[in-house]
C-alpha atoms as a PDB file:
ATOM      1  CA  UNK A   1     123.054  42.368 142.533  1.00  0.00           C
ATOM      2  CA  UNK A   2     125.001  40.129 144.928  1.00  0.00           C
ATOM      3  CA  UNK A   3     124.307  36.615 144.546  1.00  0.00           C
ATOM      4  CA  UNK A   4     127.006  34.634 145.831  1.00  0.00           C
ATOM      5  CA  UNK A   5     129.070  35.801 149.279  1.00  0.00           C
ATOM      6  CA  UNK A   6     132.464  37.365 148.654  1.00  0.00           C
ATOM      7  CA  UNK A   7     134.271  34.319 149.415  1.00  0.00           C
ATOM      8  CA  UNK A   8     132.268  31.334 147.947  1.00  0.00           C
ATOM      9  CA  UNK A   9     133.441  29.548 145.157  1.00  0.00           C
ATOM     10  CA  UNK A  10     130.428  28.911 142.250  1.00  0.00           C
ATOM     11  CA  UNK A  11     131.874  24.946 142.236  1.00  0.00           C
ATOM     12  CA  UNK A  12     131.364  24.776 146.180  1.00  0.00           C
ATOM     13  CA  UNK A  13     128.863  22.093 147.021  1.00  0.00           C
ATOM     14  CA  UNK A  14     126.011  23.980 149.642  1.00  0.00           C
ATOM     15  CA  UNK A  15     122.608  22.610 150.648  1.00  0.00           C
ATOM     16  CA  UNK A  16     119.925  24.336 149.143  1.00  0.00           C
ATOM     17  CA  UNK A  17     118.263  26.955 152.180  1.00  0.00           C
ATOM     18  CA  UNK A  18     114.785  26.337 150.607  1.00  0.00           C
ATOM     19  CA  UNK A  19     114.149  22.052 150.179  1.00  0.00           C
ATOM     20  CA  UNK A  20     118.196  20.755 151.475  1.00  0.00           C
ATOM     21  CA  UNK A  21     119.317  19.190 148.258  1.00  0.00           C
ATOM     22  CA  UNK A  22     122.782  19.394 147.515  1.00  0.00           C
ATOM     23  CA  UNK A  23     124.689  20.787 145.064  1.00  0.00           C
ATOM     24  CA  UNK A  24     126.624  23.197 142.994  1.00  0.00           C
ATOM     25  CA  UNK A  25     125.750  26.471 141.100  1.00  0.00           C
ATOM     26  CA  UNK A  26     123.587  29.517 141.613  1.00  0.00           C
ATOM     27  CA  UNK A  27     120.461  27.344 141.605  1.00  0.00           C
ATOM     28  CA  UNK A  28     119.141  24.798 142.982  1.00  0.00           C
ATOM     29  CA  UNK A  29     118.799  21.862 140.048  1.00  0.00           C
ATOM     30  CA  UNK A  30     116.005  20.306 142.376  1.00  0.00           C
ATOM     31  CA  UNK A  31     112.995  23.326 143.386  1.00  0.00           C
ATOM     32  CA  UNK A  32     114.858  25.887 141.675  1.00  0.00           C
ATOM     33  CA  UNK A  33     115.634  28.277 144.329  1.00  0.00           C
ATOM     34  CA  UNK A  34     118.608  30.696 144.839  1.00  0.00           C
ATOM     35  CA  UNK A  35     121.405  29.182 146.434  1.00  0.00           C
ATOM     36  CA  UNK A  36     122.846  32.460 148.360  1.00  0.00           C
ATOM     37  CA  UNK A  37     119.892  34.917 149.170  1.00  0.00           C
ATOM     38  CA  UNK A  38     121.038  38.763 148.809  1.00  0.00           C
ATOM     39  CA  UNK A  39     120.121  40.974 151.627  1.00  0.00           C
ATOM     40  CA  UNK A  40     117.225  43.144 151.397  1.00  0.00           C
ATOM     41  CA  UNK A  41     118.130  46.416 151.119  1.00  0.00           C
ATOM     42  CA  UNK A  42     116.467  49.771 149.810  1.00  0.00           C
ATOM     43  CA  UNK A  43     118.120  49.410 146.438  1.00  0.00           C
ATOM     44  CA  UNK A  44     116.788  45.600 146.124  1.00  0.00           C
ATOM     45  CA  UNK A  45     113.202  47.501 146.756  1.00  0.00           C
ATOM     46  CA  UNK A  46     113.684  49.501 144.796  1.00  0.00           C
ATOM     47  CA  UNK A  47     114.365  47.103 142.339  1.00  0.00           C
ATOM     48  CA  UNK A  48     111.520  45.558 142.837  1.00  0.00           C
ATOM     49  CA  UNK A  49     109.024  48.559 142.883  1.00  0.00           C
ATOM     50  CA  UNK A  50     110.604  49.299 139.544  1.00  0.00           C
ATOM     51  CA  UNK A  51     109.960  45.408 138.148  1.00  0.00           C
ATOM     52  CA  UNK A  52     106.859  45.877 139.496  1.00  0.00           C
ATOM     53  CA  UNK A  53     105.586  49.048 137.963  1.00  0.00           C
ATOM     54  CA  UNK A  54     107.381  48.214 134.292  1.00  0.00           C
ATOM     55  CA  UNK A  55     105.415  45.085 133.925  1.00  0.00           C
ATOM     56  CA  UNK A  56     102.098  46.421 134.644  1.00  0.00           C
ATOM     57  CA  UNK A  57     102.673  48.886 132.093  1.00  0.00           C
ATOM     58  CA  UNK A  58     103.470  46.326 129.392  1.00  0.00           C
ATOM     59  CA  UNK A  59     100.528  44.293 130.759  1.00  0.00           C
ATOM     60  CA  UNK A  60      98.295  46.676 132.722  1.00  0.00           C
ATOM     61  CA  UNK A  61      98.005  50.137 130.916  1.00  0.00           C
ATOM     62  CA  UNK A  62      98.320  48.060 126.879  1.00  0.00           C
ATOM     63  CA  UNK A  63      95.504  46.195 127.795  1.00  0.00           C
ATOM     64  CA  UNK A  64      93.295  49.513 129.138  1.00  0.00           C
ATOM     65  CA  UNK A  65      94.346  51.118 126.240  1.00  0.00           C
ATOM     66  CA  UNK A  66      93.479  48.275 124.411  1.00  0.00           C
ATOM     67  CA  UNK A  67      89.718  47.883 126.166  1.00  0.00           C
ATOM     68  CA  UNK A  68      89.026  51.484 125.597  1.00  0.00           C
ATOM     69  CA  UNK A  69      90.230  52.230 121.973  1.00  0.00           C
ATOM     70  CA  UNK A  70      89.318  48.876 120.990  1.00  0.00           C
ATOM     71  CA  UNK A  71      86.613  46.865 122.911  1.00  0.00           C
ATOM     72  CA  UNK A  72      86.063  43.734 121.132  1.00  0.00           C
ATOM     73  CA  UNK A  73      88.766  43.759 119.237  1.00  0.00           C
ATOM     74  CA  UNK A  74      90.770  43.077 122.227  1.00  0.00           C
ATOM     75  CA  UNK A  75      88.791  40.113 123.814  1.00  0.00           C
ATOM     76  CA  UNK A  76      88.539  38.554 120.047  1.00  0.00           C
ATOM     77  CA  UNK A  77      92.653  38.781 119.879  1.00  0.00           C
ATOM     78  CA  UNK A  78      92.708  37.560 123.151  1.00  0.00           C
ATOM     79  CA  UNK A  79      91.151  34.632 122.586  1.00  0.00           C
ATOM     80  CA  UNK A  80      92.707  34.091 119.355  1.00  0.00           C
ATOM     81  CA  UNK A  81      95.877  33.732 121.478  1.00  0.00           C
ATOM     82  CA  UNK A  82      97.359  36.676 121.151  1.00  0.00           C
ATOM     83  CA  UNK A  83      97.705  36.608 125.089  1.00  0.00           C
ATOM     84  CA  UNK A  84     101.783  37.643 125.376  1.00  0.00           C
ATOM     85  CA  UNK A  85     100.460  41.248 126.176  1.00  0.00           C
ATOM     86  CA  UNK A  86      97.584  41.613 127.889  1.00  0.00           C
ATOM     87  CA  UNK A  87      97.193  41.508 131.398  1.00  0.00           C
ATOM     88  CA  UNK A  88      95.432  38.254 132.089  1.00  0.00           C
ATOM     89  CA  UNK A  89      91.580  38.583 132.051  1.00  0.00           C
ATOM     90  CA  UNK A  90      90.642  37.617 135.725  1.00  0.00           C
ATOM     91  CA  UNK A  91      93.851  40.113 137.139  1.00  0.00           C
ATOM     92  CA  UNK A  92      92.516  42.838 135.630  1.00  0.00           C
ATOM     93  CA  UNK A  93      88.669  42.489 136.710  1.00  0.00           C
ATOM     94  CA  UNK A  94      90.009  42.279 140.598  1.00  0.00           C
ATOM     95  CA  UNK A  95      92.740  45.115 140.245  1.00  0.00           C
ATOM     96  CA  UNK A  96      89.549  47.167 138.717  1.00  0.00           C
ATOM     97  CA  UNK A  97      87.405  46.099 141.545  1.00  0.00           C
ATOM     98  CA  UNK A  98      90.423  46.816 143.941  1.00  0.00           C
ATOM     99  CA  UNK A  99      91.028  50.348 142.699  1.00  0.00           C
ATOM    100  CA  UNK A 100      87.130  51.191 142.544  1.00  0.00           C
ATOM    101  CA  UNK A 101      86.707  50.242 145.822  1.00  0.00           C
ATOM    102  CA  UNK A 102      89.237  51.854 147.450  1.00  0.00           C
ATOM    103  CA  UNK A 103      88.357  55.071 144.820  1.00  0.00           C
ATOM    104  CA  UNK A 104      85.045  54.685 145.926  1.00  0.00           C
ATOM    105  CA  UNK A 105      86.095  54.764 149.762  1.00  0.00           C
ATOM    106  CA  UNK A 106      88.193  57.876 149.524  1.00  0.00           C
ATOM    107  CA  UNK A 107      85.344  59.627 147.481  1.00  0.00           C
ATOM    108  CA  UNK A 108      83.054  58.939 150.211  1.00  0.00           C
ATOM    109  CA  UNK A 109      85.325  60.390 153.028  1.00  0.00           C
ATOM    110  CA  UNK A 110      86.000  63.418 150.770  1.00  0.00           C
ATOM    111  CA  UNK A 111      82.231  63.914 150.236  1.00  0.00           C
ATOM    112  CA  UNK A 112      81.624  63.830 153.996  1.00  0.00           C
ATOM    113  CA  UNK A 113      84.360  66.193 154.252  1.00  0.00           C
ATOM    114  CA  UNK A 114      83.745  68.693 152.340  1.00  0.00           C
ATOM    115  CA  UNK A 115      79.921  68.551 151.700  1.00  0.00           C
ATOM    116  CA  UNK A 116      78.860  66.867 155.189  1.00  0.00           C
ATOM    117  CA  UNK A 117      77.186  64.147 151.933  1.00  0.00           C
ATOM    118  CA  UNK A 118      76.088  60.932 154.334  1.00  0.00           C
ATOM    119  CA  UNK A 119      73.611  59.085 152.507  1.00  0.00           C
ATOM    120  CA  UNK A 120      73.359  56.086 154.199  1.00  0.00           C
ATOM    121  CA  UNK A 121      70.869  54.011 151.588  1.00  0.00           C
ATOM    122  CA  UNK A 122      73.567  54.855 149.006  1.00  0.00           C
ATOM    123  CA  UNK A 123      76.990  54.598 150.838  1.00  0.00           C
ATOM    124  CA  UNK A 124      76.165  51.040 152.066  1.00  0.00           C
ATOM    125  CA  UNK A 125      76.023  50.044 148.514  1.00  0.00           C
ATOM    126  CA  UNK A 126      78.714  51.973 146.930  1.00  0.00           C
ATOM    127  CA  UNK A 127      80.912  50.265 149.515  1.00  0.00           C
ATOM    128  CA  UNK A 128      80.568  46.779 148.895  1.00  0.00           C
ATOM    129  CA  UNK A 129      79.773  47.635 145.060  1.00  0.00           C
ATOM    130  CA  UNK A 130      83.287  46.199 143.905  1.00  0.00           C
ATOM    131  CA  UNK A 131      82.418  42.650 146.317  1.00  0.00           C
ATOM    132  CA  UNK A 132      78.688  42.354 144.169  1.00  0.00           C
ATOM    133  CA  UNK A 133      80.597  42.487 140.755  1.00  0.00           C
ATOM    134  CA  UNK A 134      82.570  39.616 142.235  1.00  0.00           C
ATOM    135  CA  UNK A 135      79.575  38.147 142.662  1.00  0.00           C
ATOM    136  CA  UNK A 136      77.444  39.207 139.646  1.00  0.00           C
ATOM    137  CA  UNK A 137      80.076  38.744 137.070  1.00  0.00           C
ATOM    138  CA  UNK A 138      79.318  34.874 136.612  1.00  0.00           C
ATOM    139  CA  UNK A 139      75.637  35.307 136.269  1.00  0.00           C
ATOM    140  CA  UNK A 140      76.878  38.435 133.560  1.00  0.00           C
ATOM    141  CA  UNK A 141      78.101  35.900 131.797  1.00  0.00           C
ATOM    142  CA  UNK A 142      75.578  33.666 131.724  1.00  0.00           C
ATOM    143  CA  UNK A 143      73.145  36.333 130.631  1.00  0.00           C
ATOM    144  CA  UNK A 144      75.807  37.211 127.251  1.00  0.00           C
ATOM    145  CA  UNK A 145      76.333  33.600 126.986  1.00  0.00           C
ATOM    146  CA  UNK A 146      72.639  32.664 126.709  1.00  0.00           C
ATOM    147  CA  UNK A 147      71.845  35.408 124.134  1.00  0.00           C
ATOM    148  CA  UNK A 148      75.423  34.443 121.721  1.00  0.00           C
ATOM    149  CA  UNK A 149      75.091  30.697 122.601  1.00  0.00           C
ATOM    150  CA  UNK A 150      75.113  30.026 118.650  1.00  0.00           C
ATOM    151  CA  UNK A 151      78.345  31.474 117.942  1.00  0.00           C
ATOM    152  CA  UNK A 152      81.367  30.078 118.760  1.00  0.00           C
ATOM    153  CA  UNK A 153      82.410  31.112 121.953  1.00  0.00           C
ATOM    154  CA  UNK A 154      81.721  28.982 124.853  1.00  0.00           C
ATOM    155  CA  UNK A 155      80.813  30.144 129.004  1.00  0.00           C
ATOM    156  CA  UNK A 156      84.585  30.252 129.983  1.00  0.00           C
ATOM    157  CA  UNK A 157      85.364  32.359 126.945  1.00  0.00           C
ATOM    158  CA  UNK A 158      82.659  34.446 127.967  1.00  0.00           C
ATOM    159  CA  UNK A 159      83.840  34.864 131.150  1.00  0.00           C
ATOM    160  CA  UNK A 160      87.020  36.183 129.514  1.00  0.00           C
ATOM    161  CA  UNK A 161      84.766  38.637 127.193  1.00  0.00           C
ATOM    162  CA  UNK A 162      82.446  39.917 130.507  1.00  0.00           C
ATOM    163  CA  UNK A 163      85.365  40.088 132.494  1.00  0.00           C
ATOM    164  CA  UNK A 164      87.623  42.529 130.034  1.00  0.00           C
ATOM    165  CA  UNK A 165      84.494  44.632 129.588  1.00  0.00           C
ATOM    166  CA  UNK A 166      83.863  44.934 133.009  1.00  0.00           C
ATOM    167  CA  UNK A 167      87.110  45.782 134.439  1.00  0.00           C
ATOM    168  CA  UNK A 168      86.958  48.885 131.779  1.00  0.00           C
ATOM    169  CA  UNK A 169      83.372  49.784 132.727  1.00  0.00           C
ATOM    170  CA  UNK A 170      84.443  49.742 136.813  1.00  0.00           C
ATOM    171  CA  UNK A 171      87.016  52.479 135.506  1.00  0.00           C
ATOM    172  CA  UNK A 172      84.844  54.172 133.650  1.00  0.00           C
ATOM    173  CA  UNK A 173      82.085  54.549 136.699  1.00  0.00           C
ATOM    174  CA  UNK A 174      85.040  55.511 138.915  1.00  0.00           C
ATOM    175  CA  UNK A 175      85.951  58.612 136.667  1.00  0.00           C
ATOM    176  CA  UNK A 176      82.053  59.483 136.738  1.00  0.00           C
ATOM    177  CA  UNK A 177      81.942  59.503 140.406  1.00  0.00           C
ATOM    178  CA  UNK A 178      85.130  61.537 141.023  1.00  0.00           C
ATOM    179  CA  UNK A 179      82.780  64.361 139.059  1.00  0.00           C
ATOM    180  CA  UNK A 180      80.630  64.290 142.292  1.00  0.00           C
ATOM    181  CA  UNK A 181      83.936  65.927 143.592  1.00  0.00           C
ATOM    182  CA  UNK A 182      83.086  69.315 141.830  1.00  0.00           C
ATOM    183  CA  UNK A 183      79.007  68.588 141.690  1.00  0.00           C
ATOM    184  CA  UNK A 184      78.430  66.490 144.905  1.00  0.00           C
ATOM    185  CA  UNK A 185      74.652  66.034 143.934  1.00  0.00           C
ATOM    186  CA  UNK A 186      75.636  64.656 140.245  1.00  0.00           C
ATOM    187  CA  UNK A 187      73.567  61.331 139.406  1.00  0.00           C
ATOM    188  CA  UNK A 188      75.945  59.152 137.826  1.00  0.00           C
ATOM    189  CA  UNK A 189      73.652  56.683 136.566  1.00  0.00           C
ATOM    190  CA  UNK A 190      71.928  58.698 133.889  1.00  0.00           C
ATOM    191  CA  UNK A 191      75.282  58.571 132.633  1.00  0.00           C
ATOM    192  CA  UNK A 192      76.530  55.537 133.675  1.00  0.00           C
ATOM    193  CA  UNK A 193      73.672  53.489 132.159  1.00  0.00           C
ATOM    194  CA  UNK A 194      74.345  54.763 128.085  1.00  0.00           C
ATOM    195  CA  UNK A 195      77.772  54.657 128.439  1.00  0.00           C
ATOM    196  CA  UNK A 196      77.795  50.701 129.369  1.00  0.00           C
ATOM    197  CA  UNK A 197      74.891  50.599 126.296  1.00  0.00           C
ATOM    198  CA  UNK A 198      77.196  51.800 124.067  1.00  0.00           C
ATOM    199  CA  UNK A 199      80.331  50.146 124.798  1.00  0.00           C
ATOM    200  CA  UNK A 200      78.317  46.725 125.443  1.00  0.00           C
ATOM    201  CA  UNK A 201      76.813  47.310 121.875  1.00  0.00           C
ATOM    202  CA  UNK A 202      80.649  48.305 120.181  1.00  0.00           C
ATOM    203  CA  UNK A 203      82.317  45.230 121.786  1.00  0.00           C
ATOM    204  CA  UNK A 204      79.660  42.984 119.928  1.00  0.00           C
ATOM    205  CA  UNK A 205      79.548  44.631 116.781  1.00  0.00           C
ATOM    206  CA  UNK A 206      83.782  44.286 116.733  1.00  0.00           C
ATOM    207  CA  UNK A 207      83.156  40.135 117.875  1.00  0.00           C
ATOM    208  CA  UNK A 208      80.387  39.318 115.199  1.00  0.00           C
ATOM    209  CA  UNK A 209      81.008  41.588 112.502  1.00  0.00           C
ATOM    210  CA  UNK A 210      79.126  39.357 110.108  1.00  0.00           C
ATOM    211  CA  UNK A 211      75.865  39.568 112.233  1.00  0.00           C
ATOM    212  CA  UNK A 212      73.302  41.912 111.345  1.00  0.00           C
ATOM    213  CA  UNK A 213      73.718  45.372 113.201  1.00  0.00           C
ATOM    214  CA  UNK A 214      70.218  45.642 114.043  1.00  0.00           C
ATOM    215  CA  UNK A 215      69.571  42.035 115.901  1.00  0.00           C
ATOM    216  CA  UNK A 216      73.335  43.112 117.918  1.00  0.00           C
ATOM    217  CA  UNK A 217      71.822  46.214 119.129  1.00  0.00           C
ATOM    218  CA  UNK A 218      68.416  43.990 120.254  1.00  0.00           C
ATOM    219  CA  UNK A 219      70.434  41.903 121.921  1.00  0.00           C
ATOM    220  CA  UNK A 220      73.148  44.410 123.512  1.00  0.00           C
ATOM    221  CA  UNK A 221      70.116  46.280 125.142  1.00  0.00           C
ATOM    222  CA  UNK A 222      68.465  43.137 125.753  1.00  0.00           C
ATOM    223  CA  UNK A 223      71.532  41.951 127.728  1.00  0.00           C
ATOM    224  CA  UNK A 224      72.448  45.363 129.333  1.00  0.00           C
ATOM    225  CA  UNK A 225      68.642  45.470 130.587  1.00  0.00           C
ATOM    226  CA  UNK A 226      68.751  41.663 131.954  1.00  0.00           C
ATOM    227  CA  UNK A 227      72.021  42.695 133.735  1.00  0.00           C
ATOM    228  CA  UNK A 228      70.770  46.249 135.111  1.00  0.00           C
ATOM    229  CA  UNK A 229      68.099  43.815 136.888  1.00  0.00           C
ATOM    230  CA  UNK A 230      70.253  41.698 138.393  1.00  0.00           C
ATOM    231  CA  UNK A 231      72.540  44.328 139.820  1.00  0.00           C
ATOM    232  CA  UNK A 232      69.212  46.227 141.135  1.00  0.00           C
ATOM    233  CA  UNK A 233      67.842  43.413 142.806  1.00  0.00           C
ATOM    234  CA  UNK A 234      71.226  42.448 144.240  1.00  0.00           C
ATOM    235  CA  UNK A 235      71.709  45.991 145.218  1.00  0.00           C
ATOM    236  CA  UNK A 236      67.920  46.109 147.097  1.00  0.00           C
ATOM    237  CA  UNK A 237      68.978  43.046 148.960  1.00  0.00           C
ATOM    238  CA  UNK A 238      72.648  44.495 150.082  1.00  0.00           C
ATOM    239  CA  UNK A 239      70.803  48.107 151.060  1.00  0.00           C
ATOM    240  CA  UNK A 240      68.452  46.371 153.042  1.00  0.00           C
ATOM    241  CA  UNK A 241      70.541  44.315 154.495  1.00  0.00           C
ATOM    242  CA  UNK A 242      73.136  47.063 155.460  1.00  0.00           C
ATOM    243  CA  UNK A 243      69.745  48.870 157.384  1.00  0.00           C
ATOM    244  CA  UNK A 244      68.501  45.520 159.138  1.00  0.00           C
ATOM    245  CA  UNK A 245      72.438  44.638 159.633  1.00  0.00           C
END
């Protein structure tokens, strides 16, 4: 990748384009940028499409893996600081949000499609359901938090915790709805509901190993229940809303 023009000499003294400092070199030695700026061109994209895509697999797809093979496991190593790895916490709740709600778009328009499906006290939901997990994830935590406050981990580091689980769940609910695809009258939440049970109830048992199975399962349904009211009530307001709006 060209970096310097054909005819400038790396000792030539040249005022930064970005802050004006001068100077020699391929950097800047004040902000840090580029001295000579390359021309964009389709290899340079594609240079960058393949950056992109290679470090959200060393990030992105090791930490799903991670989530799904071993949930607990991975927010306990996270916090441990083993962090070199992992997507960060907080990127991969919105890129889960992102990609459910745009999943959750493009199910809808393939519904009305190919099934003429329009339910309107449903649809207004589904569509801002990746904005109300935004919004719900804090008070998730605070619900976890209040249950675990004995053990060692504070609120932010179960934000971290809520927020790992969570981005695999939205996945997980995304891949249930795509079913509706082949059965377009398929209740997801009779399926939905256990699965977050279970995984809730696994990510706990892998974070406090030492603490007795049966008061973890209390608490995991205890925590999945106070949650599942939250996101009802929320969900009654935003319906309601969407037929008043």
């Amino acid at each position: 990748m060209e970096t310097l023009p054909p005819t400038a000499s790396p000792s030539l003294a040249l005022a930064c384009p970005s802050c004006g400092q001068s100077g020699t070199g391929r950097y800047c030695a004040a902000c840090g940028e580029a001295r000579h700026a390359h021309r964009i061109t389709v290899a340079h994209l594609l240079h960058e499409v393949f950056h992109l895509f290679t470090h959200v697999e060393q990030g992105f797809l090791y930490t799903l893996r991670e989530l799904l093979l071993r949930p607990g496991t991975t927010q306990a190593r996270y916090l441990a600081g083993q962090r070199a790895r992992f997507q960060k916490p907080f990127s991969a709740f919105f890129v889960a949000c992102t990609v459910t709600a745009l999943g959750q778009f493009a199910l809808k328009s393939l519904l009305t499609r190919w099934y003429g499906v329009d339910d309107d006290s449903t649809d207004f939901f589904r569509h801002y359901f990746s904005l109300l997990q935004v919004g719900l994830l804090p008070l998730y935590t605070l619900v976890a938090w209040a249950f675990f406050r004995r053990q060692r981990y504070n609120y932010a580091e179960w934000a971290v915790i809520t927020a790992y689980s969570l981005s695999l769940l939205l996945y997980g609910a995304l891949a249930l709805n795509l079913l509706r695809l082949l059965w377009p009258s398929f209740d997801t939440k009779y399926v939905e509901l256990p699965l977050i049970v279970v995984y809730n109830t696994l990510t706990y048992w892998r974070l406090f190993p030492a603490e007795a199975r049966g008061e973890l399962m209390s608490k995991s349904l205890l925590i999945n229940t106070a949650c599942f009211a939250l996101s009802n009530s929320l969900a009654e307001l935003v319906v309601a809303y969407g037929h008043h709006g």
